[in-house]
PDB file of N, CA and C in Angstrom:
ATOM      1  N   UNK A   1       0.849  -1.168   0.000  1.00  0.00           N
ATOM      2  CA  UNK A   1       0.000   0.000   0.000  1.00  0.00           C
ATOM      3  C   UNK A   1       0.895   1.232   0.000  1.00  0.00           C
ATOM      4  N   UNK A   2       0.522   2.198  -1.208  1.00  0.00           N
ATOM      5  CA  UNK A   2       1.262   3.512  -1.284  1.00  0.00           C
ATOM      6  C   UNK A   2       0.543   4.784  -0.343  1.00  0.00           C
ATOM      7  N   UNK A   3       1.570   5.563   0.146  1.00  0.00           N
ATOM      8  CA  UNK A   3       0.709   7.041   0.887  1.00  0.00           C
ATOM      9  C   UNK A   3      -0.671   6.799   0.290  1.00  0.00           C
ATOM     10  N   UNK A   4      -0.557   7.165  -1.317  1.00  0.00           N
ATOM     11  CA  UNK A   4      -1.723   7.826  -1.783  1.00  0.00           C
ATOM     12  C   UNK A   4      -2.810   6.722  -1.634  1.00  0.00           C
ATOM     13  N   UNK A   5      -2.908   5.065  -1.597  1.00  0.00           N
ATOM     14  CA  UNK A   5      -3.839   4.412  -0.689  1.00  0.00           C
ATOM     15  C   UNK A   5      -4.429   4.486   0.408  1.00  0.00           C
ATOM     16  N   UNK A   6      -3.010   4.475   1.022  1.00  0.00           N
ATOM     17  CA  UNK A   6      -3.392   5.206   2.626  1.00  0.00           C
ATOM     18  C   UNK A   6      -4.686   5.997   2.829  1.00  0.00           C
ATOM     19  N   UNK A   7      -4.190   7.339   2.045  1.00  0.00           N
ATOM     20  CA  UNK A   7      -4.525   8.789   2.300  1.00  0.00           C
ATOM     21  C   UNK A   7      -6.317   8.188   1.947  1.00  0.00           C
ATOM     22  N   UNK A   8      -6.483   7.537   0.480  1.00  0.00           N
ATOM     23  CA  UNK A   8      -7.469   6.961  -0.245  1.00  0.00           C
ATOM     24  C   UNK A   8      -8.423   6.582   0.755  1.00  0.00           C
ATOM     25  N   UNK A   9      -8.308   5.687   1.424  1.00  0.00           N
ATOM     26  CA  UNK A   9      -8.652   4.414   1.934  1.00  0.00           C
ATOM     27  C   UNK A   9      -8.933   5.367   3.319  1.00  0.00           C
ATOM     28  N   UNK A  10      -8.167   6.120   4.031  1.00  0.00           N
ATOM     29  CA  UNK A  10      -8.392   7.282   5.006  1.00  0.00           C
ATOM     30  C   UNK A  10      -9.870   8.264   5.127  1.00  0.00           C
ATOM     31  N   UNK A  11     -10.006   8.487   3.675  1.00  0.00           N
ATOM     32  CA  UNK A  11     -10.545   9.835   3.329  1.00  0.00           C
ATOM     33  C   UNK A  11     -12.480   8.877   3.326  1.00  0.00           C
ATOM     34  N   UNK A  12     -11.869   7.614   2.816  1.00  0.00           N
ATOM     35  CA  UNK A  12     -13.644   6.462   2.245  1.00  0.00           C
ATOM     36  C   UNK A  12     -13.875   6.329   3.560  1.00  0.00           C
ATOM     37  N   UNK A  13     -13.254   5.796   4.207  1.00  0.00           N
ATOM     38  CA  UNK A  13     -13.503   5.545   5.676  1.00  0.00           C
ATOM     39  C   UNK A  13     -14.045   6.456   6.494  1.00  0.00           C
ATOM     40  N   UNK A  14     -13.175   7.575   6.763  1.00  0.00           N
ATOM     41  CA  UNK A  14     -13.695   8.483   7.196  1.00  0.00           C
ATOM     42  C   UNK A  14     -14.693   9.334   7.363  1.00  0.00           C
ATOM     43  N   UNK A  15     -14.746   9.654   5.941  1.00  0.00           N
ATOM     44  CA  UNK A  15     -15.790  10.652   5.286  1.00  0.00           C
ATOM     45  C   UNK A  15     -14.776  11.733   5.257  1.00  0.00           C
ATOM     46  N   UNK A  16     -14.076  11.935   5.722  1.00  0.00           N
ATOM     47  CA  UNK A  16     -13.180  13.407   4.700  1.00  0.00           C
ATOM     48  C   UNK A  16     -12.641  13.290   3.434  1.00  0.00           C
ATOM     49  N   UNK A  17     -12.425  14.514   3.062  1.00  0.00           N
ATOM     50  CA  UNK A  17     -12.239  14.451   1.529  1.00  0.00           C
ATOM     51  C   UNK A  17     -10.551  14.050   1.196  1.00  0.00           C
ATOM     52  N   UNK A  18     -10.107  14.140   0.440  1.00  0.00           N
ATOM     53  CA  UNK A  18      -8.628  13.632   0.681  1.00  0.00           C
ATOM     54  C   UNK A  18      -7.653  14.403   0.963  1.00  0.00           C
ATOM     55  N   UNK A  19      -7.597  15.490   1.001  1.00  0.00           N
ATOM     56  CA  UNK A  19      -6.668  16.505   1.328  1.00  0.00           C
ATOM     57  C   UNK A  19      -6.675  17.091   2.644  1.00  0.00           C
ATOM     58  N   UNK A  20      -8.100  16.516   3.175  1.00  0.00           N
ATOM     59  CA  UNK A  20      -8.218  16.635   4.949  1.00  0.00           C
ATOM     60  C   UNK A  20      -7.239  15.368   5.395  1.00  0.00           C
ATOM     61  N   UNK A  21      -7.576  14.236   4.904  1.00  0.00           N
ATOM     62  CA  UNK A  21      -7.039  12.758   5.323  1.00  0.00           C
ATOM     63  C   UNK A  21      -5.507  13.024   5.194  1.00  0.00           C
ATOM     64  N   UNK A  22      -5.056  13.941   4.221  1.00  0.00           N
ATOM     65  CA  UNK A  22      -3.289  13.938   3.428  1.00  0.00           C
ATOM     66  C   UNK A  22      -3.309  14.768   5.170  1.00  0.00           C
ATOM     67  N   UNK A  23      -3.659  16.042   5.728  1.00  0.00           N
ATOM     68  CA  UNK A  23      -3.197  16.704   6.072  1.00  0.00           C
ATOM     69  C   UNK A  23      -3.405  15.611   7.494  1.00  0.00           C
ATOM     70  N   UNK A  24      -4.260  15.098   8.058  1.00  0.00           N
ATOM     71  CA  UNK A  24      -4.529  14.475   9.222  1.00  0.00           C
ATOM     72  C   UNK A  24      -2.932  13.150   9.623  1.00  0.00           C
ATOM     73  N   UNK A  25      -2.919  12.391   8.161  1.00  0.00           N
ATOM     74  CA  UNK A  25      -1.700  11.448   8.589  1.00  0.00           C
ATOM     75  C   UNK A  25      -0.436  12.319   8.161  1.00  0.00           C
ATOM     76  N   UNK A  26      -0.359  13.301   8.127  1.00  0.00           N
ATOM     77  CA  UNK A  26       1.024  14.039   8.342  1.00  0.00           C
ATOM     78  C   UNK A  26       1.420  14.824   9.179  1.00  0.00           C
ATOM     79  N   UNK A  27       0.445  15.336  10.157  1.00  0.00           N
ATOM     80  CA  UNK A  27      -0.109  15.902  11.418  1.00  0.00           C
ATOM     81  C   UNK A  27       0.908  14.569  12.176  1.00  0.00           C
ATOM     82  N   UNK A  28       0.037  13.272  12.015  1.00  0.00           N
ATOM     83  CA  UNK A  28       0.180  11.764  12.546  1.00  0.00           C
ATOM     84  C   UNK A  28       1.851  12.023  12.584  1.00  0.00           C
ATOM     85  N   UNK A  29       2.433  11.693  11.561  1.00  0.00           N
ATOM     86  CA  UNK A  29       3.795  11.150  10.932  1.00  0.00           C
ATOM     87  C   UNK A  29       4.411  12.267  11.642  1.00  0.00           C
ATOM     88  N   UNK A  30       4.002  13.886  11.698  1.00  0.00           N
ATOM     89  CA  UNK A  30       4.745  14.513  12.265  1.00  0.00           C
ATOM     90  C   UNK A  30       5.149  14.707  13.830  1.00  0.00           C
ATOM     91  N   UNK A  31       3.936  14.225  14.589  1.00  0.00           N
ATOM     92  CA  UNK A  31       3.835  14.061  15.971  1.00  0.00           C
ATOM     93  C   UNK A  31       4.901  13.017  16.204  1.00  0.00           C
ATOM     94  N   UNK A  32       5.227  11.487  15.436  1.00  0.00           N
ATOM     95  CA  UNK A  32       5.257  10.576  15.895  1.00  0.00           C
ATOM     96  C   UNK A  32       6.971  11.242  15.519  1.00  0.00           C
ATOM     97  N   UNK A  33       7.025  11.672  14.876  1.00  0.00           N
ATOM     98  CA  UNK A  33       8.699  11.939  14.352  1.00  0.00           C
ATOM     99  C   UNK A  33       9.650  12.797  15.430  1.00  0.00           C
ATOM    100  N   UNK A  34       8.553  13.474  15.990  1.00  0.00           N
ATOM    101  CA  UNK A  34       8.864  15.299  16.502  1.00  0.00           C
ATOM    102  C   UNK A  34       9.139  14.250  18.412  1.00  0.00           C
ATOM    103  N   UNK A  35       8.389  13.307  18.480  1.00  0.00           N
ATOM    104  CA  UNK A  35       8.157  12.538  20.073  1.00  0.00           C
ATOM    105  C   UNK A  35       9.341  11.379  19.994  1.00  0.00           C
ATOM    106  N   UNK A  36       9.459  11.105  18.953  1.00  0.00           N
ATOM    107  CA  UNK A  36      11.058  10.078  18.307  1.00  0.00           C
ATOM    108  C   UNK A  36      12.139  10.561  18.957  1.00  0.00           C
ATOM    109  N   UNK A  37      12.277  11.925  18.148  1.00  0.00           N
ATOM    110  CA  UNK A  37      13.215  12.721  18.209  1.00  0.00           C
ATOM    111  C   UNK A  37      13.482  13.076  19.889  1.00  0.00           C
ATOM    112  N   UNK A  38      12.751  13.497  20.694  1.00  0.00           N
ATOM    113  CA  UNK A  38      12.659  13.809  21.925  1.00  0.00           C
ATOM    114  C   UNK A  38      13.242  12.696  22.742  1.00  0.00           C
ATOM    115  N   UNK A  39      13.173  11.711  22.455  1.00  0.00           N
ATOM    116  CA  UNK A  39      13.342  10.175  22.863  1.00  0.00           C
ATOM    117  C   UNK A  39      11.902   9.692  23.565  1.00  0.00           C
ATOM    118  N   UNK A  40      11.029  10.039  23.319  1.00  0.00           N
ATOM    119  CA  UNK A  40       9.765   9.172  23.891  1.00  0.00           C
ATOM    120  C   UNK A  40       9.218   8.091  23.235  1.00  0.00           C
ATOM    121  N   UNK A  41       8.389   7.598  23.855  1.00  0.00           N
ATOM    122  CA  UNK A  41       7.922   6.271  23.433  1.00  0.00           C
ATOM    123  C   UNK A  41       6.480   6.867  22.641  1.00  0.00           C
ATOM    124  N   UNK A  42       6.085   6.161  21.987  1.00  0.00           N
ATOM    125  CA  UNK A  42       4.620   6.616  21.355  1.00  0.00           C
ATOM    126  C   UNK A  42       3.738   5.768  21.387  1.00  0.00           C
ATOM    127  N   UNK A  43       2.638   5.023  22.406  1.00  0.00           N
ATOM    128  CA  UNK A  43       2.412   4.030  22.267  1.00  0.00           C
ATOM    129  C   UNK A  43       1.146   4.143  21.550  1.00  0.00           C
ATOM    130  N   UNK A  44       0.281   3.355  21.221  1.00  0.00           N
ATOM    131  CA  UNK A  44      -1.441   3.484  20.667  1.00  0.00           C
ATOM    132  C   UNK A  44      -1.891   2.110  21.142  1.00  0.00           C
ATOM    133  N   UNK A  45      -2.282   1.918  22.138  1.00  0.00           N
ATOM    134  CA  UNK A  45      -3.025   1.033  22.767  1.00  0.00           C
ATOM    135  C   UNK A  45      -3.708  -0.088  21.477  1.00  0.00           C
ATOM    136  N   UNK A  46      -3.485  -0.861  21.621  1.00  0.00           N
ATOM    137  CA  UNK A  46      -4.223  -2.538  20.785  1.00  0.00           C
ATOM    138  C   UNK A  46      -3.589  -2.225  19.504  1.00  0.00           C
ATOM    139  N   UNK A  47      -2.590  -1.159  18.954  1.00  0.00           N
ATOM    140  CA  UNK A  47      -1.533  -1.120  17.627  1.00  0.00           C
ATOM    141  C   UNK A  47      -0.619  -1.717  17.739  1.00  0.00           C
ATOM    142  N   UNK A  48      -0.068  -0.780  18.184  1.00  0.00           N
ATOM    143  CA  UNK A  48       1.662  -1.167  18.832  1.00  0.00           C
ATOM    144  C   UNK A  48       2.288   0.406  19.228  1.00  0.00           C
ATOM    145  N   UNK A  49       3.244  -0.020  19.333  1.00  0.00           N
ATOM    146  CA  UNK A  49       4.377   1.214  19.941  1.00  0.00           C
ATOM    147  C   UNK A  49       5.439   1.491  19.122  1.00  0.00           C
ATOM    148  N   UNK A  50       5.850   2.985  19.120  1.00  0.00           N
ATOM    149  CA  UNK A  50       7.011   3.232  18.456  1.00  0.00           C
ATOM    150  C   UNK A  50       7.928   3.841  19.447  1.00  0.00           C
ATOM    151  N   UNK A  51       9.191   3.625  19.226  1.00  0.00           N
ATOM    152  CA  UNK A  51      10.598   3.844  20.404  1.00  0.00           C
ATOM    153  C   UNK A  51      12.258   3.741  19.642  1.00  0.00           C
ATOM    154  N   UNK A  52      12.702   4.955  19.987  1.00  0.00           N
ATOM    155  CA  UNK A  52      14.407   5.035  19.290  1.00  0.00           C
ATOM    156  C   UNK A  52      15.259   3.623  20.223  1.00  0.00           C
ATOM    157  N   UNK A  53      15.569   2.802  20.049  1.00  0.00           N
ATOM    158  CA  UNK A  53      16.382   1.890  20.604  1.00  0.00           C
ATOM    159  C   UNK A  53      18.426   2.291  19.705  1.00  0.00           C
ATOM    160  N   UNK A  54      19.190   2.349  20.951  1.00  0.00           N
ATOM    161  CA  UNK A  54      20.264   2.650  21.007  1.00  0.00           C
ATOM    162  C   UNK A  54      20.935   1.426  20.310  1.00  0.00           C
ATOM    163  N   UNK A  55      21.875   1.581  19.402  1.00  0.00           N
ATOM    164  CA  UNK A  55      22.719  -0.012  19.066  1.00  0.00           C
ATOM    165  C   UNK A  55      24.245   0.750  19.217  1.00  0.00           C
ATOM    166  N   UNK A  56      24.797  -0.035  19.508  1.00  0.00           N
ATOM    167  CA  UNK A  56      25.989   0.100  19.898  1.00  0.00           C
ATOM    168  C   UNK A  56      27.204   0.021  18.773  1.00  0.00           C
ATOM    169  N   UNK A  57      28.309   0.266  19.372  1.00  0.00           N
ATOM    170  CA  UNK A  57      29.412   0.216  17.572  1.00  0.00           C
ATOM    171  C   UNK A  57      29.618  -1.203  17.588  1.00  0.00           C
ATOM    172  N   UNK A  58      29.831  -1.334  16.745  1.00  0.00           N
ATOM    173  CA  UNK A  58      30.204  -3.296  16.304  1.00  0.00           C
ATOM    174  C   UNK A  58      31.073  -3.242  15.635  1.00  0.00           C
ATOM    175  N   UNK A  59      31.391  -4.509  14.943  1.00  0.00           N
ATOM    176  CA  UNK A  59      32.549  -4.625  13.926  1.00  0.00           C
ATOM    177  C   UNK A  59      32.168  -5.342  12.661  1.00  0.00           C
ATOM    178  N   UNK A  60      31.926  -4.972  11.508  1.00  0.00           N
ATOM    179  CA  UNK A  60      31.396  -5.228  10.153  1.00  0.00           C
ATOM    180  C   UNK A  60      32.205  -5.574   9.556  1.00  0.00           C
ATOM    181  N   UNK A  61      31.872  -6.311   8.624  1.00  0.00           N
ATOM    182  CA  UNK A  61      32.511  -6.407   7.090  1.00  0.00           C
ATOM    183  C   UNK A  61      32.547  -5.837   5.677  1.00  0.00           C
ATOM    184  N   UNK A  62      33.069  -5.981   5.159  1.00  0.00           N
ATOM    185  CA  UNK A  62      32.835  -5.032   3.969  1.00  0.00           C
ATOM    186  C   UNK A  62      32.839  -6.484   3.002  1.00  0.00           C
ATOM    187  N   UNK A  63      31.313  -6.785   2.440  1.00  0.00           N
ATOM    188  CA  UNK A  63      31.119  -8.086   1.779  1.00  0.00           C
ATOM    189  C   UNK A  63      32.347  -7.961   0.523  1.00  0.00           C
ATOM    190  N   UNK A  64      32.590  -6.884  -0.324  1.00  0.00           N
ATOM    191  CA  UNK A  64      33.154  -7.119  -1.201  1.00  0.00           C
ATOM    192  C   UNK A  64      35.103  -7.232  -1.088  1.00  0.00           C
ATOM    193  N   UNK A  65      35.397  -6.754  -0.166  1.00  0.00           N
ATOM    194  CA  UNK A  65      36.903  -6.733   0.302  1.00  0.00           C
ATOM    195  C   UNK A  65      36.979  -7.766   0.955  1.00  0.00           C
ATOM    196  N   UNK A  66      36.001  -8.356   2.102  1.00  0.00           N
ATOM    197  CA  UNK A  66      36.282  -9.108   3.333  1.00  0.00           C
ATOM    198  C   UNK A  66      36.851  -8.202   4.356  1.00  0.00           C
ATOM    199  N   UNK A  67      37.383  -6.751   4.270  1.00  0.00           N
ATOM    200  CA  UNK A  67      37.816  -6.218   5.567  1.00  0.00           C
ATOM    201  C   UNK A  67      37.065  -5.735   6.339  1.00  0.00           C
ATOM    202  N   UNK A  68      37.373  -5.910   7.436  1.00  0.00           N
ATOM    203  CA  UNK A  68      36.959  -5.448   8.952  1.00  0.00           C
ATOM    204  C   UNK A  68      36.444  -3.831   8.883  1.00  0.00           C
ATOM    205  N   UNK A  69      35.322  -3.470   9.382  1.00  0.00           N
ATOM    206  CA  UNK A  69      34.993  -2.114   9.177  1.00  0.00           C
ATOM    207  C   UNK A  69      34.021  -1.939  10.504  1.00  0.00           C
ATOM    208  N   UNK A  70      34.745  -1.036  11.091  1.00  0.00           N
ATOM    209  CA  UNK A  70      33.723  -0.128  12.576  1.00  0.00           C
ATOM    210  C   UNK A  70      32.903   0.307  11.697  1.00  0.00           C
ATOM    211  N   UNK A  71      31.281  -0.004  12.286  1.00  0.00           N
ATOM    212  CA  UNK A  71      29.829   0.463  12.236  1.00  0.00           C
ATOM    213  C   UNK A  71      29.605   1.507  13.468  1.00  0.00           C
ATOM    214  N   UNK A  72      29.617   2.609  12.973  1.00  0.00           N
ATOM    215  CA  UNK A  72      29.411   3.566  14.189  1.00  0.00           C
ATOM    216  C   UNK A  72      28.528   3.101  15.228  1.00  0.00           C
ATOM    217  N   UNK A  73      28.165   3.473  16.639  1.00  0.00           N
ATOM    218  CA  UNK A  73      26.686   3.432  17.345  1.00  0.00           C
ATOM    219  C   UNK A  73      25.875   4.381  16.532  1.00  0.00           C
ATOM    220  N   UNK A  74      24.625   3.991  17.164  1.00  0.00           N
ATOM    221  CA  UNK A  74      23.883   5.453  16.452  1.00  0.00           C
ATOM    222  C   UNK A  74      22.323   4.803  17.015  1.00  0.00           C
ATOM    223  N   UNK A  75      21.228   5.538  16.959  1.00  0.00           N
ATOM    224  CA  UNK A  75      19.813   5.306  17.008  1.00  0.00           C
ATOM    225  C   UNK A  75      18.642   4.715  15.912  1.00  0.00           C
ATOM    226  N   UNK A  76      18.437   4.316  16.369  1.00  0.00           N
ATOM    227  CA  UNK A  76      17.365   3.713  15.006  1.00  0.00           C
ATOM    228  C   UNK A  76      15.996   3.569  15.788  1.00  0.00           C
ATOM    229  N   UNK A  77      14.957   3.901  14.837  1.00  0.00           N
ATOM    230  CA  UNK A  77      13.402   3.825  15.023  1.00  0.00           C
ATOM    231  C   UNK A  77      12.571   2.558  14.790  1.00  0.00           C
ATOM    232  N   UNK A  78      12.365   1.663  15.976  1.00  0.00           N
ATOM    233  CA  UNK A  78      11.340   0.444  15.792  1.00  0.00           C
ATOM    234  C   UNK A  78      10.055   0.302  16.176  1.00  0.00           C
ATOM    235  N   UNK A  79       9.458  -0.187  15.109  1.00  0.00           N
ATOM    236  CA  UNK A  79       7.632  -0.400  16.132  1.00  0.00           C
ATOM    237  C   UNK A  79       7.713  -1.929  16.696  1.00  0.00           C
ATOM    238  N   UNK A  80       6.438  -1.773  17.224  1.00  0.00           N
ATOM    239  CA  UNK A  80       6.600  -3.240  18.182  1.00  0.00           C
ATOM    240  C   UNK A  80       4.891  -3.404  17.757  1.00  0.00           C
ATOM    241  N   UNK A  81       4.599  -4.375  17.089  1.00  0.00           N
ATOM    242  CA  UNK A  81       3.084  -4.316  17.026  1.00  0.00           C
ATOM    243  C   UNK A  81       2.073  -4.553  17.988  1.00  0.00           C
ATOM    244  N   UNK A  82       1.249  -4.466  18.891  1.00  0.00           N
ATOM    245  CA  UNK A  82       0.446  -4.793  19.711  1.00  0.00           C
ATOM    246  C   UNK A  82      -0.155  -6.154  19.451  1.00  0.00           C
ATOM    247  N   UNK A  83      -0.523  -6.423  20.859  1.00  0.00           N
ATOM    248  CA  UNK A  83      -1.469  -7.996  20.667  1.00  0.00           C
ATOM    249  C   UNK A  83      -2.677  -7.610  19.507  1.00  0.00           C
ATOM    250  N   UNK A  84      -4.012  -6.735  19.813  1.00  0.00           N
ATOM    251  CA  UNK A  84      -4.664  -6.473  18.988  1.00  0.00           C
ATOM    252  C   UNK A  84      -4.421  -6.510  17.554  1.00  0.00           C
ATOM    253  N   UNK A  85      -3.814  -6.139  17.281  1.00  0.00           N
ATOM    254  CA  UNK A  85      -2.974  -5.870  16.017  1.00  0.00           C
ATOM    255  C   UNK A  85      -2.384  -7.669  15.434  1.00  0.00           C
ATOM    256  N   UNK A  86      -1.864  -8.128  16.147  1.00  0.00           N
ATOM    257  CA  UNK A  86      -1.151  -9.399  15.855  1.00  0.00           C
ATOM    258  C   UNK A  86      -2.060 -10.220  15.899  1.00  0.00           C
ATOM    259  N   UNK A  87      -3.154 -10.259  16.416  1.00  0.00           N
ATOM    260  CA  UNK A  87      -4.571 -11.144  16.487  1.00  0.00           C
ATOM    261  C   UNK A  87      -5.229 -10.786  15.449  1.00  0.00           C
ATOM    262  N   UNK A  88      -5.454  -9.233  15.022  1.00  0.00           N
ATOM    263  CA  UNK A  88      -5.841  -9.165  13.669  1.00  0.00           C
ATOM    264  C   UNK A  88      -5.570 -10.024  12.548  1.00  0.00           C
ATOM    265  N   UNK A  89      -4.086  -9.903  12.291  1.00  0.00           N
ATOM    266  CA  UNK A  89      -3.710 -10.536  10.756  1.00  0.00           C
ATOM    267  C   UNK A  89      -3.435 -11.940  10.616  1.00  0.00           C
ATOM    268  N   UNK A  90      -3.604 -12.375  12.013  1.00  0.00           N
ATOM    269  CA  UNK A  90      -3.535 -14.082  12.283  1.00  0.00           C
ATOM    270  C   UNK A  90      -4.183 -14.931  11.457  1.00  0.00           C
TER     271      UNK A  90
END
């Protein structure tokens, strides 16, 4: 499914027209980005949760040389799906 499904499929459901629905899940995307950034958790009860989890530096390869290459630390953004959610698509 592309945005513009999304947005589609948003707007039928809803009853807004589509440029209310465009502006409503980017409102969404922007809250969830802007609370990321902060380091908070974002949860939505029976969805799932979104949360920056820390990874640490490691030691990589470089597939095409075979040499050894430091992977910086750094943050990365994961969801965790909710039970509700995982009972859904069962």
């Amino acid at each position: 499914m592309t945005k513009a499904e999304l947005i589609a499929g948003m707007a039928s459901e809803s009853g807004l027209t589509k440029t209310d629905a465009e502006k409503a899940l980017n409102a969404f995307l922007s809250q969830v980005e802007q609370a990321l950034k902060q380091g908070e958790k974002v949860q939505l009860v029976g969805f799932g949760s979104f949360e920056v989890k820390e990874r640490a530096e490691r030691i990589g390869r470089n597939p095409k040389t075979k040499e050894a290459i430091v992977i910086p630390a750094g943050r990365a953004p994961v969801f965790k799906a909710g039970t509700a959610l995982k009972d859904a698509i069962k």
